[in-house]
Protein backbone atom coordinates (compact mmCIF):
# COMPACT_ATOMS: atom_id res chain seq x y z
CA UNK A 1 -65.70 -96.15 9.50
CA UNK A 2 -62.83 -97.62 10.40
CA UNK A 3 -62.34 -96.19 14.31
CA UNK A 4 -62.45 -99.62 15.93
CA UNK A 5 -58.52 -99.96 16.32
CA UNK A 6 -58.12 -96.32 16.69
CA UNK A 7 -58.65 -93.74 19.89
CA UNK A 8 -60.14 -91.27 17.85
CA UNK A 9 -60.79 -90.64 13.84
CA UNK A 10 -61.96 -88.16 11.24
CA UNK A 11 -62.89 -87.86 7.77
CA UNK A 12 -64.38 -85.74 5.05
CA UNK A 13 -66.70 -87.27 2.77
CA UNK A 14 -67.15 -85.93 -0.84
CA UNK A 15 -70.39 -84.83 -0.51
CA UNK A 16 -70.12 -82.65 1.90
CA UNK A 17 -70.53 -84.64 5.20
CA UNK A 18 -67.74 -84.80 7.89
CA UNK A 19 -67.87 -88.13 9.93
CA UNK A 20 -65.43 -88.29 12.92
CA UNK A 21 -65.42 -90.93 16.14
CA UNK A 22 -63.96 -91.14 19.72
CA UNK A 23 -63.49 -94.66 21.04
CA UNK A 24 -64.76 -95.16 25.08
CA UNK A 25 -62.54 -96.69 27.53
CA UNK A 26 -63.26 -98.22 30.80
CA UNK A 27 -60.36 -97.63 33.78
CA UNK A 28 -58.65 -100.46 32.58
CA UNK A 29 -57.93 -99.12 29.31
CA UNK A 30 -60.17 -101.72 27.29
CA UNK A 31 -62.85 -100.32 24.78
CA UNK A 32 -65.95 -100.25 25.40
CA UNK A 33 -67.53 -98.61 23.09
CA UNK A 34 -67.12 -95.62 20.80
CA UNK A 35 -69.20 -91.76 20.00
CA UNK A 36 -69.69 -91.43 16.50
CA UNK A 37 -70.54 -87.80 14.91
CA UNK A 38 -71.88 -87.11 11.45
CA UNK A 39 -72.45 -83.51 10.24
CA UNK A 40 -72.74 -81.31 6.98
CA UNK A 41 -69.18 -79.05 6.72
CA UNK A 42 -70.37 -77.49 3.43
CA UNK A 43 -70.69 -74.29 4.35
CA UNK A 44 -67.66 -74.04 7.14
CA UNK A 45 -65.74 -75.36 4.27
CA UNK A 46 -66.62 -72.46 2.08
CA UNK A 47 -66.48 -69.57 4.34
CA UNK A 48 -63.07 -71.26 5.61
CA UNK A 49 -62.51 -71.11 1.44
CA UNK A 50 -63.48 -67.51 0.73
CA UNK A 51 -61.61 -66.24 4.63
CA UNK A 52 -58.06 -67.82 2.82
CA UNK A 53 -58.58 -65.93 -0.14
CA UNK A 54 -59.54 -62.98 1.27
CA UNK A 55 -56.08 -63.20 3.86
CA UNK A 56 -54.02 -63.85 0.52
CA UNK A 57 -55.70 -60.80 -1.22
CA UNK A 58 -54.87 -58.93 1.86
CA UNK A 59 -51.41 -60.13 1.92
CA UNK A 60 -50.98 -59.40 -1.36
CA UNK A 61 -52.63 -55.85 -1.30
CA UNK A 62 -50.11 -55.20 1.95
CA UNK A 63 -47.16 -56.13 0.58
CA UNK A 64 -47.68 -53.90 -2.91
CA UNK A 65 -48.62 -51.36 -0.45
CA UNK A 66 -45.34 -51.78 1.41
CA UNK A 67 -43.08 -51.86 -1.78
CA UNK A 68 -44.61 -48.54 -3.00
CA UNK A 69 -44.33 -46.42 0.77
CA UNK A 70 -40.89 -48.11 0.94
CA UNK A 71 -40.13 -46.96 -2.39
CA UNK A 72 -41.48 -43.48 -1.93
CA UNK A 73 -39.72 -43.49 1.26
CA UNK A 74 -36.64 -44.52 -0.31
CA UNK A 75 -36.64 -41.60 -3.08
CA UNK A 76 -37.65 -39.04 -0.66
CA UNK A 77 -34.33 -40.16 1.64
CA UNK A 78 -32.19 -40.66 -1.45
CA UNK A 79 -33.12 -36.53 -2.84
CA UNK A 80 -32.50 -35.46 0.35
CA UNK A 81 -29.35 -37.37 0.32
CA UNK A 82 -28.32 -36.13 -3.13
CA UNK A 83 -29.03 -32.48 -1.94
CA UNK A 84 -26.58 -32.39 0.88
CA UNK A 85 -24.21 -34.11 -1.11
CA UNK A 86 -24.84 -31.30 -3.90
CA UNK A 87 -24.66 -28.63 -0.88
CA UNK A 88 -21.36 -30.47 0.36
CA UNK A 89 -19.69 -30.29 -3.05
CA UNK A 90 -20.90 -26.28 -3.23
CA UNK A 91 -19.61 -25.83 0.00
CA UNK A 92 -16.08 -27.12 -0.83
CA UNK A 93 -15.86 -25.34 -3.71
CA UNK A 94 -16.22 -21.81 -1.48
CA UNK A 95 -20.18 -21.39 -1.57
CA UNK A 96 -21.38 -21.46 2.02
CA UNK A 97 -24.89 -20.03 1.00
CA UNK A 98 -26.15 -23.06 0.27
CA UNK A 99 -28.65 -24.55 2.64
CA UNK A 100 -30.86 -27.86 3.20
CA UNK A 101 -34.56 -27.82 3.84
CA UNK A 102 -35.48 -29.52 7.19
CA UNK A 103 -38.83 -30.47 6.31
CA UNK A 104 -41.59 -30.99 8.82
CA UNK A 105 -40.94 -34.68 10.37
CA UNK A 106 -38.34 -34.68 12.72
CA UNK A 107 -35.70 -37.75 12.03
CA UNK A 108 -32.36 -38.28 11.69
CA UNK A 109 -32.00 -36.51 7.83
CA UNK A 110 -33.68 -33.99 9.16
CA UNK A 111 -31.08 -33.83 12.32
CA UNK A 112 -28.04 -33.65 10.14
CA UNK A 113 -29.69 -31.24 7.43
CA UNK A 114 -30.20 -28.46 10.47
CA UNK A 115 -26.35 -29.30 11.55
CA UNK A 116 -25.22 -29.09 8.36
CA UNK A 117 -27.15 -25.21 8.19
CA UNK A 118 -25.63 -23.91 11.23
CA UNK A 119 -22.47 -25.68 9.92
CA UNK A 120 -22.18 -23.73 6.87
CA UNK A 121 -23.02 -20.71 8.24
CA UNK A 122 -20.84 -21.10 11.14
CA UNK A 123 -18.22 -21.69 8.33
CA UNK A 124 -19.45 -18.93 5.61
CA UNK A 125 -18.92 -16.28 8.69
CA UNK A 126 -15.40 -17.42 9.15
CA UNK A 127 -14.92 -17.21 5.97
CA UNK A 128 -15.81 -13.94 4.90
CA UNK A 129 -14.25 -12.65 8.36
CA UNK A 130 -10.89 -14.05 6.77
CA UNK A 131 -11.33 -12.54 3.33
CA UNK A 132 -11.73 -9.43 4.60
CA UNK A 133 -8.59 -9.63 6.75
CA UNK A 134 -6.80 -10.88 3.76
CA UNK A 135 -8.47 -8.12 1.68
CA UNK A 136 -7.11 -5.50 4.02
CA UNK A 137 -3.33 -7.40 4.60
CA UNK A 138 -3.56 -7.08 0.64
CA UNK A 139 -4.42 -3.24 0.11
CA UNK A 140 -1.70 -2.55 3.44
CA UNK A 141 0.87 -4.46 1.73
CA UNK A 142 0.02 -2.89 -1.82
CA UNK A 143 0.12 0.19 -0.01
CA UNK A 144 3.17 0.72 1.23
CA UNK A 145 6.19 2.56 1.01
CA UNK A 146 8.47 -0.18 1.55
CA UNK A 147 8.77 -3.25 -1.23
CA UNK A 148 7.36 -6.17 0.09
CA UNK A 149 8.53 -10.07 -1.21
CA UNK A 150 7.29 -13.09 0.21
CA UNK A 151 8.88 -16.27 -0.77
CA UNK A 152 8.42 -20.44 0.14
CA UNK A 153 10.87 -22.46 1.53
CA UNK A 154 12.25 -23.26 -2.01
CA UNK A 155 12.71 -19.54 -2.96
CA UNK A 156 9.16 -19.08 -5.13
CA UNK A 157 7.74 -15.43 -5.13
CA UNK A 158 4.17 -15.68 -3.44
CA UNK A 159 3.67 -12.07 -3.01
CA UNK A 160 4.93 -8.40 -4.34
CA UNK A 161 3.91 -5.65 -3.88
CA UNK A 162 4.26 -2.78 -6.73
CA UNK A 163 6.98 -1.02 -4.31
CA UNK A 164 9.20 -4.10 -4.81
CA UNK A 165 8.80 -4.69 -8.28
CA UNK A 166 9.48 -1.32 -9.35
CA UNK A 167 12.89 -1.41 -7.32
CA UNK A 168 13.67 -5.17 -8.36
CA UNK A 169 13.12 -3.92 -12.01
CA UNK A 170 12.48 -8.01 -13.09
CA UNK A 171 12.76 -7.13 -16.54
CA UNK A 172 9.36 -7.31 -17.86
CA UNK A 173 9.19 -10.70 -16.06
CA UNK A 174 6.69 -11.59 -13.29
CA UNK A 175 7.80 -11.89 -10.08
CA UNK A 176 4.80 -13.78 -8.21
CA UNK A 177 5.34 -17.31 -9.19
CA UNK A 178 9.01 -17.46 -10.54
CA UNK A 179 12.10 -18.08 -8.74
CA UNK A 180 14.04 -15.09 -6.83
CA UNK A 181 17.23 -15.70 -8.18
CA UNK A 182 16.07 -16.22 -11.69
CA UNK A 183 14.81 -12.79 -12.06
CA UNK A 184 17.00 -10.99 -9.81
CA UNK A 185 20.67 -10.35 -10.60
CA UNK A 186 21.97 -8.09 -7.51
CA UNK A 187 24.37 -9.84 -5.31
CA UNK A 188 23.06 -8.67 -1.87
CA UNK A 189 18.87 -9.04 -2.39
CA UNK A 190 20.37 -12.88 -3.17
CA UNK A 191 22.70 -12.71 -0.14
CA UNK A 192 19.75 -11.33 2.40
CA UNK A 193 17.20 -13.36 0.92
CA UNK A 194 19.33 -16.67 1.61
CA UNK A 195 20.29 -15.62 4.44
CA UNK A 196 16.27 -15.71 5.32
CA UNK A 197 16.01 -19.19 3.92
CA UNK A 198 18.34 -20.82 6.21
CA UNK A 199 16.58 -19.14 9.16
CA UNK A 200 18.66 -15.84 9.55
CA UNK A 201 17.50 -12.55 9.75
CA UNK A 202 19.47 -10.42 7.56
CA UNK A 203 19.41 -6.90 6.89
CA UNK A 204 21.94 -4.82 4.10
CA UNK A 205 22.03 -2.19 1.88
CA UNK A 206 22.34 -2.53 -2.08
CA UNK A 207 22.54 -0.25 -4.73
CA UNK A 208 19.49 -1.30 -7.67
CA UNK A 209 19.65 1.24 -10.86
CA UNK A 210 19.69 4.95 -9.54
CA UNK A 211 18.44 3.76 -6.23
CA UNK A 212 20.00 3.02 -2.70
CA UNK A 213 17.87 0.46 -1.06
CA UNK A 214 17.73 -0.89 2.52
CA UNK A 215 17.22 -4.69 2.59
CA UNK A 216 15.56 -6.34 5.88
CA UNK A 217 14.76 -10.46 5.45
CA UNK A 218 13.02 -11.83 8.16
CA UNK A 219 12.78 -15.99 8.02
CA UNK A 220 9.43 -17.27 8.41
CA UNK A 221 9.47 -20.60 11.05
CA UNK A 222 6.52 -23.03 11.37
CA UNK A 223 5.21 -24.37 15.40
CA UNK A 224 8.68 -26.96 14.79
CA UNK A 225 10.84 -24.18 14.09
CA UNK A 226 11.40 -25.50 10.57
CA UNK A 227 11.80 -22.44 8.02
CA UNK A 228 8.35 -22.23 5.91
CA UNK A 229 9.60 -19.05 3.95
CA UNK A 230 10.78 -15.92 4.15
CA UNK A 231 9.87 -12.44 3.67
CA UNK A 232 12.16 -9.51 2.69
CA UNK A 233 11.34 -5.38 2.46
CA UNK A 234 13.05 -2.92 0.47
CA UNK A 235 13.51 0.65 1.33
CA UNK A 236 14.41 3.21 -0.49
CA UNK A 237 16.36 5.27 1.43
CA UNK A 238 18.17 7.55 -1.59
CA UNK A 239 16.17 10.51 -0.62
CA UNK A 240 17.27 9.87 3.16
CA UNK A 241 21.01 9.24 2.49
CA UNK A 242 20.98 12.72 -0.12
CA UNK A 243 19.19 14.66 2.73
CA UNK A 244 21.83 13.39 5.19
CA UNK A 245 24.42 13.58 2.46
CA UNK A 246 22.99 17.84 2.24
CA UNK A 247 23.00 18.55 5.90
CA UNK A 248 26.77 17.03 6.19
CA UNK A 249 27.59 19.23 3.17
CA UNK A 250 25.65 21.93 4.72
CA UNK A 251 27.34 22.06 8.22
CA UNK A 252 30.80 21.60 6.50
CA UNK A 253 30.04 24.46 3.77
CA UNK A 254 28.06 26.99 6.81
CA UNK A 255 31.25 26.23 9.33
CA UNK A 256 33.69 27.09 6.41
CA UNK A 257 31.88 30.20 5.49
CA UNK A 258 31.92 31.10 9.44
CA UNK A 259 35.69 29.89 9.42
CA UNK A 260 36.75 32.27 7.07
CA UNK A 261 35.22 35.76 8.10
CA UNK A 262 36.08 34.57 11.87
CA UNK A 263 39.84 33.95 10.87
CA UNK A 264 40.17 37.08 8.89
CA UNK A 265 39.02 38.75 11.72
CA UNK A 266 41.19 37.33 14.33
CA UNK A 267 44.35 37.73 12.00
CA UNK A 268 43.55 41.08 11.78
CA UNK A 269 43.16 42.03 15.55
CA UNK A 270 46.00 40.20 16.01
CA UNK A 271 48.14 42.17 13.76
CA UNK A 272 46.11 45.68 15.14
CA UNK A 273 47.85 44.68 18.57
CA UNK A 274 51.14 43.61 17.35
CA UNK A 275 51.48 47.01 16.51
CA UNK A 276 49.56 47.67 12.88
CA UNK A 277 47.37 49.87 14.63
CA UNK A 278 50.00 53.02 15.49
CA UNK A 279 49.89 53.30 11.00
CA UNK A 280 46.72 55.09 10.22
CA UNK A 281 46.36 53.76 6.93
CA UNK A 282 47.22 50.20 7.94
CA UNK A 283 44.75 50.76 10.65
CA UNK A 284 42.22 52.55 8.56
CA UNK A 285 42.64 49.61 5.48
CA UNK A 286 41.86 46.86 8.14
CA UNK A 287 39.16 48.41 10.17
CA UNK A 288 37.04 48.84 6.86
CA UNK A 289 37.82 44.92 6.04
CA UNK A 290 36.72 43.85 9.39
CA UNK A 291 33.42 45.70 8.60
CA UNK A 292 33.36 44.33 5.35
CA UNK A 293 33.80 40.79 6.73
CA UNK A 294 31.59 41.39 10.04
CA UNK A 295 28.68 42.04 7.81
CA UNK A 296 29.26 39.31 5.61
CA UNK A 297 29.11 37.14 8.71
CA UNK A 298 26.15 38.83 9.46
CA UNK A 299 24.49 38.48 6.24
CA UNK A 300 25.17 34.86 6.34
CA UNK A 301 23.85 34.37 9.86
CA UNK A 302 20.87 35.78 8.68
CA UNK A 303 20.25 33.07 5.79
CA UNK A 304 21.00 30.39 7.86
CA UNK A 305 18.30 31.70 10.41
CA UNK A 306 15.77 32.43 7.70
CA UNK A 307 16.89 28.86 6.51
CA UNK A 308 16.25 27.16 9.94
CA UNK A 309 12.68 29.14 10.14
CA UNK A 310 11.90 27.51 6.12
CA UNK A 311 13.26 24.12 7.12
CA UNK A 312 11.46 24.24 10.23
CA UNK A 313 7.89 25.55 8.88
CA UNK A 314 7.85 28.48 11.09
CA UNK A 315 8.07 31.13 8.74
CA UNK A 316 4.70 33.19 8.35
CA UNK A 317 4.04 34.49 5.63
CA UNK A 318 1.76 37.87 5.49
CA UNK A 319 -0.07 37.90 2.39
CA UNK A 320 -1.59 40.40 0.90
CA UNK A 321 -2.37 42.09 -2.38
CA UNK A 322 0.83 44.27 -3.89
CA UNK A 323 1.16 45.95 -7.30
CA UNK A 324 3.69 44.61 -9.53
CA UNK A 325 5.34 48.16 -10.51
CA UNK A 326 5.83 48.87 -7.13
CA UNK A 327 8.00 45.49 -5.92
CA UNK A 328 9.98 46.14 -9.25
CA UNK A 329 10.84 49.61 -8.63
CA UNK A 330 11.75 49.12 -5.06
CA UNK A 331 14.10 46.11 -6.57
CA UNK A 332 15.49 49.27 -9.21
CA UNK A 333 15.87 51.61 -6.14
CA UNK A 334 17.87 48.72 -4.07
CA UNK A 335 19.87 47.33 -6.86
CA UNK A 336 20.65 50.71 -8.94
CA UNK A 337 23.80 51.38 -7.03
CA UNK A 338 25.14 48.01 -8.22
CA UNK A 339 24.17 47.89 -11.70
CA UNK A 340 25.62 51.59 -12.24
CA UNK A 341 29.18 49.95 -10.78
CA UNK A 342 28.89 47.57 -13.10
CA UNK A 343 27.42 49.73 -16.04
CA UNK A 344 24.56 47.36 -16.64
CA UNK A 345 21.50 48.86 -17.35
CA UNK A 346 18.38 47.80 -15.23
CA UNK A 347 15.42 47.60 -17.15
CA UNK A 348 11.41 47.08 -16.39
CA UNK A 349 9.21 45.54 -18.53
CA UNK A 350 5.49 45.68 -16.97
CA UNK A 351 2.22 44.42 -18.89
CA UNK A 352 -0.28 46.20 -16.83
CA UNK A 353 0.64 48.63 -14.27
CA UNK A 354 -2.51 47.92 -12.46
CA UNK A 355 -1.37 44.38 -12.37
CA UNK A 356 -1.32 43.00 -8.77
CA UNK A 357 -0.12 39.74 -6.97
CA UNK A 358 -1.18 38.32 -3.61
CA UNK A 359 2.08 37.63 -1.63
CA UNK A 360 3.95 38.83 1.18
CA UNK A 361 5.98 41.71 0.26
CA UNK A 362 8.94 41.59 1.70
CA UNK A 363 9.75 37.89 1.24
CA UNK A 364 9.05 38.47 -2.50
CA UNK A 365 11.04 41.29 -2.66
CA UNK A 366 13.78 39.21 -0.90
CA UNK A 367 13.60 36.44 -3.96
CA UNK A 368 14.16 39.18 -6.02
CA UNK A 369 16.63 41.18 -5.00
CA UNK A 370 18.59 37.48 -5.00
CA UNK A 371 17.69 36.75 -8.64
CA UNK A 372 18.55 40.69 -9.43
CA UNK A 373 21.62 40.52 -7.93
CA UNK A 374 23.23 36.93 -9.26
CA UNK A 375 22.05 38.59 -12.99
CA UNK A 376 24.10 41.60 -12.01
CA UNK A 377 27.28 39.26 -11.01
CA UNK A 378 26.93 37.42 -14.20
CA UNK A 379 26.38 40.48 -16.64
CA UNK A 380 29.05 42.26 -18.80
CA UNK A 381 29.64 45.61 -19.16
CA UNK A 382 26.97 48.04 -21.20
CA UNK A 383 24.33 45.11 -21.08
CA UNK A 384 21.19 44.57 -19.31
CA UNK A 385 19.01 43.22 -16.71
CA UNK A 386 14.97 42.70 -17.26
CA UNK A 387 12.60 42.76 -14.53
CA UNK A 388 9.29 41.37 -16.29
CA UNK A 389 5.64 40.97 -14.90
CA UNK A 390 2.75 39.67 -16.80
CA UNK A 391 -0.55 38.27 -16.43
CA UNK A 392 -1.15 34.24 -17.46
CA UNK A 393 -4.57 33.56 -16.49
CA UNK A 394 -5.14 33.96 -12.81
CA UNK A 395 -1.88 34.30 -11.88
CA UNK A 396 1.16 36.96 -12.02
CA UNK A 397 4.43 36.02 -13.58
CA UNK A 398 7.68 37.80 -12.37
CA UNK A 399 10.80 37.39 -13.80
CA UNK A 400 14.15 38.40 -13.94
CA UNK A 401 16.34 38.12 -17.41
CA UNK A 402 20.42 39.21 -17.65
CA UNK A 403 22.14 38.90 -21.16
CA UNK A 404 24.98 37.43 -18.92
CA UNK A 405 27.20 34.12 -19.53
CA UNK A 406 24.63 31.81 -18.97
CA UNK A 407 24.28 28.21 -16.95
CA UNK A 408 25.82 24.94 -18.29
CA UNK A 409 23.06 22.65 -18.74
CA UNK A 410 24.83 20.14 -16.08
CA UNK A 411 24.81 23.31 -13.39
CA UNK A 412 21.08 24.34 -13.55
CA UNK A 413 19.67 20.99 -11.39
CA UNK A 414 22.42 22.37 -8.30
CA UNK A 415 21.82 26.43 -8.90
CA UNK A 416 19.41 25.80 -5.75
CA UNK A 417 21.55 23.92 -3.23
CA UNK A 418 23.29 25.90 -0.26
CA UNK A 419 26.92 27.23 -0.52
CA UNK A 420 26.86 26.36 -4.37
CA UNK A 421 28.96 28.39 -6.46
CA UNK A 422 28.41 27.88 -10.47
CA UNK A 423 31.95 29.41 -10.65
CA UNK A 424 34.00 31.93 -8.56
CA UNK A 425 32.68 35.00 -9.74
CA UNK A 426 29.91 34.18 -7.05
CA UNK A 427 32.78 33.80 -4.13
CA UNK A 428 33.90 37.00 -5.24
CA UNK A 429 30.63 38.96 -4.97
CA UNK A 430 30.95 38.42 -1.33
CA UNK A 431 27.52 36.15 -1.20
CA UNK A 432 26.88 33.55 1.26
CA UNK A 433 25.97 31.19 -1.74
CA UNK A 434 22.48 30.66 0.50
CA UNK A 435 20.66 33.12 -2.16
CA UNK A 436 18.94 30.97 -4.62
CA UNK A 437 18.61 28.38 -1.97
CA UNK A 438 16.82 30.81 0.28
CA UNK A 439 14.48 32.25 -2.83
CA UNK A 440 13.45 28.46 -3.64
CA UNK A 441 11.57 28.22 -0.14
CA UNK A 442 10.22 31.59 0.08
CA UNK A 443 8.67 30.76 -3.49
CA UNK A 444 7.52 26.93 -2.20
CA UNK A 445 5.93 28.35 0.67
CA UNK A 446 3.96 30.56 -1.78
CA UNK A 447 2.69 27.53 -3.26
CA UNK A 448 4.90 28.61 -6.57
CA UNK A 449 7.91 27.07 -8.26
CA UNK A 450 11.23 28.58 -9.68
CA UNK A 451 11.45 28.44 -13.43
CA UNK A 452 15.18 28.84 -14.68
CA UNK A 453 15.52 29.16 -18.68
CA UNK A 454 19.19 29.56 -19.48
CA UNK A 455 22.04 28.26 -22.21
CA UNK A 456 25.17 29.07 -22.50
CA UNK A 457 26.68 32.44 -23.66
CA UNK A 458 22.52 33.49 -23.83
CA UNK A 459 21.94 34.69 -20.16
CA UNK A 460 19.51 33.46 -18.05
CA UNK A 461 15.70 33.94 -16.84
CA UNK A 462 14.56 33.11 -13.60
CA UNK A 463 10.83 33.78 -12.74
CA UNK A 464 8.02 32.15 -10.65
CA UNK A 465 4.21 33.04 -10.38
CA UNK A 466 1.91 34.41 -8.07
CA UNK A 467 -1.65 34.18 -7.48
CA UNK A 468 -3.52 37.15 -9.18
CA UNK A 469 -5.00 39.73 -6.32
């Protein structure tokens, strides 16, 4: 079987039979014999068979099995993947309600899908929180009184507000966006603003159109003190400088009309004690003057009180409910001495003498007296003055009407300042020139406005209303 040369041997025969031999050895090493072993392997051979194929079906079945959970696993990973790339994208674009599902096993997708959650809502929070701050910076800024501009470092418009473009007046043109100096022609907004840009503030006052305008540019610096910008307010302060402009006028003009009575005064005494006083009718002549001149002073510090009391909002008015025909006929009773030196004729024209006005009597009857008695100064001999009430609707009109000279056109917007004169038929009078001024606050505080109709050689109508009682 061929084992005699060999230690030990094995062999499978066709048939079936396995044959295999182990040679004997004495302690010397020589052989003295050998086993020999003969059996049937048939069925070993076959289970062996079927066991292989069953491992390679196995094998086979394990790794499909494999390839499809690694596939599935892969997809699953790769969606997930895709959707917090999707929810990335969203959230760059401003949409921070996105969210990822977690699902139910905890790993690491599922780790950076819940950081990625409180992430974006950490970051929605913020911001909405600055939206709403820039919201309410916007609607302030929109807001306000003053023009606002806001400008880069390169002189670009980023912001303006509707205060600054109507004072700018860009010509149609659109501020935001454009350069300053390419809309703007005024030599000192250019001047403030680049004084801004290099890193100055600046401040200056320009005239734009009809408008005086305060200009403050404050330089906007980044952490390195480098200048980002720039941003520059406008005030209009034409109503401010005309107010201050009125009360300079109005000290000068209520000291001169003080002056004058004062001085006449003085020259007078002066002249009674030099000796003027021992000739009666000297005497006699200046003593009514200084009466004349003492009440004038009187009358005007009157109307500057009543004035200060307007001004000041301490004047109370005591309204109540008065009938038309009587407040006319107490002006006729006041003013009849006047008119009948003057030979004007003073007239009533009443709608309804039931007619009746809630005011305060007096302070009416004061406006009235003032309109009665500048249509008196103004009227010619033989003509007329109309006091007029009428009903419109709920409320009373009075008026008074004189067939006098008239206003020029240009004098009617000043007929209402203090110490105006039209012309010097008003000095003349002895009036304060506070009158008409006076008359336009009582008639403001009634809630009313003066309406003045007048041209020119056609006398003039001045009239207000009144809430009906």
């Amino acid at each position: 079987m061929g084992a005699a040369g060999s230690y030990s041997a094995s062999e499978l025969r066709p048939n079936g039979w396995a044959v295999a031999s182990k040679a004997i050895r004495n302690r010397s090493g020589d052989i003295e014999g050998a086993v020999v072993t003969v059996g049937q392997v048939e069925t070993p051979v076959a289970i062996l068979g079927a066991l292989r194929d069953r491992m390679w079906q196995t094998f086979w079945i394990s790794l499909t099995l494999a390839g499809l959970l690694g596939l599935v696993f892969s997809e699953l990973i790769s969606s997930r993947i895709v959707a917090m790339s999707k929810a990335a994208t969203a959230m760059a674009a401003g949409d921070f309600e996105q969210r990822l599902p977690t699902g139910l096993v905890p790993d690491e997708v599922r780790d950076l899908a819940v950081l990625y959650n409180n992430m974006a809502s950490t970051l929605g929070q913020a911001f909405s929180e600055l939206q709403e701050s820039r919201q309410q910076i916007a609607a302030v800024v929109e807001s306000m009184a003053e023009g606002v501009v806001a400008f880069d470092s390169t002189g670009h418009v980023n912001v303006a507000n509707p205060e600054a473009i109507r004072l700018l007046e860009p010509a149609g043109e659109v501020l935001v966006g454009n350069r300053l100096d390419d809309l703007v022609s005024d030599e000192g907004v250019l001047e403030v603003a680049g004084a801004g840009l290099s890193g100055r503030s600046a401040t200056a006052t320009s005239v734009l159109g009809e408008a005086i305008v305060a200009l403050r540019c404050t330089p906007v610096l980044d952490a390195a003190g480098r200048v980002e910008g720039a941003v520059l307010l406008l005030s209009d302060v034409t109503e401010r400088q005309r107010m201050e402009e009125a009360q300079r006028r109005f000290i000068a003009d209520a000291s001169h009309e003080m002056r004058t009575p004062v001085s006449a005064l003085k020259g007078m005494l002066e002249l009674l004690d030099d000796g003027a006083k021992e000739d009666a009718e000297v005497r006699d002549d200046f003593i009514h003057t200084m009466q004349a001149e003492v009440e004038r002073l009187g009358r005007l510090v009157t109307d500057l009180l009543t004035l200060a009391q307007l001004d000041a909002g301490s004047l109370q008015l005591r309204l109540a409910p008065v009938l038309a025909a009587e407040i006319l006929g107490d002006v006729v009773r006041v003013m009849h001495p006047l008119a009948d030196q003057r030979d004007v004729t003073l007239a009533v024209d009443l709608e309804d003498p039931k007619l009746r006005a809630l005011c305060d009597r007096d302070k009416i009857l004061q406006v009235l007296l003032s309109f009665t008695d500048n249509a008196l100064k103004h009227s010619g001999l033989g003509s007329s003055v109309h006091l007029r009430a009428s009903r419109s609707g709920d409320s009373v009109v009075l008026a008074v009407a004189d067939e006098g000279s008239g206003i020029e056109p240009e004098q009617l917007a000043r007929v209402f300042e203090r110490f105006y004169r039209a012309d010097a038929s008003r000095s003349a009078g002895g009036g304060t020139g506070l009158g008409l001024a006076i008359a336009k606050e009582i008639v403001e505080a009634h809630g009313s406005a003066i309406d003045v109709h007048s041209s020119p050689g056609q006398g003039a109508t001045f009239g207000f209303t009144l809430p009906a009682a």
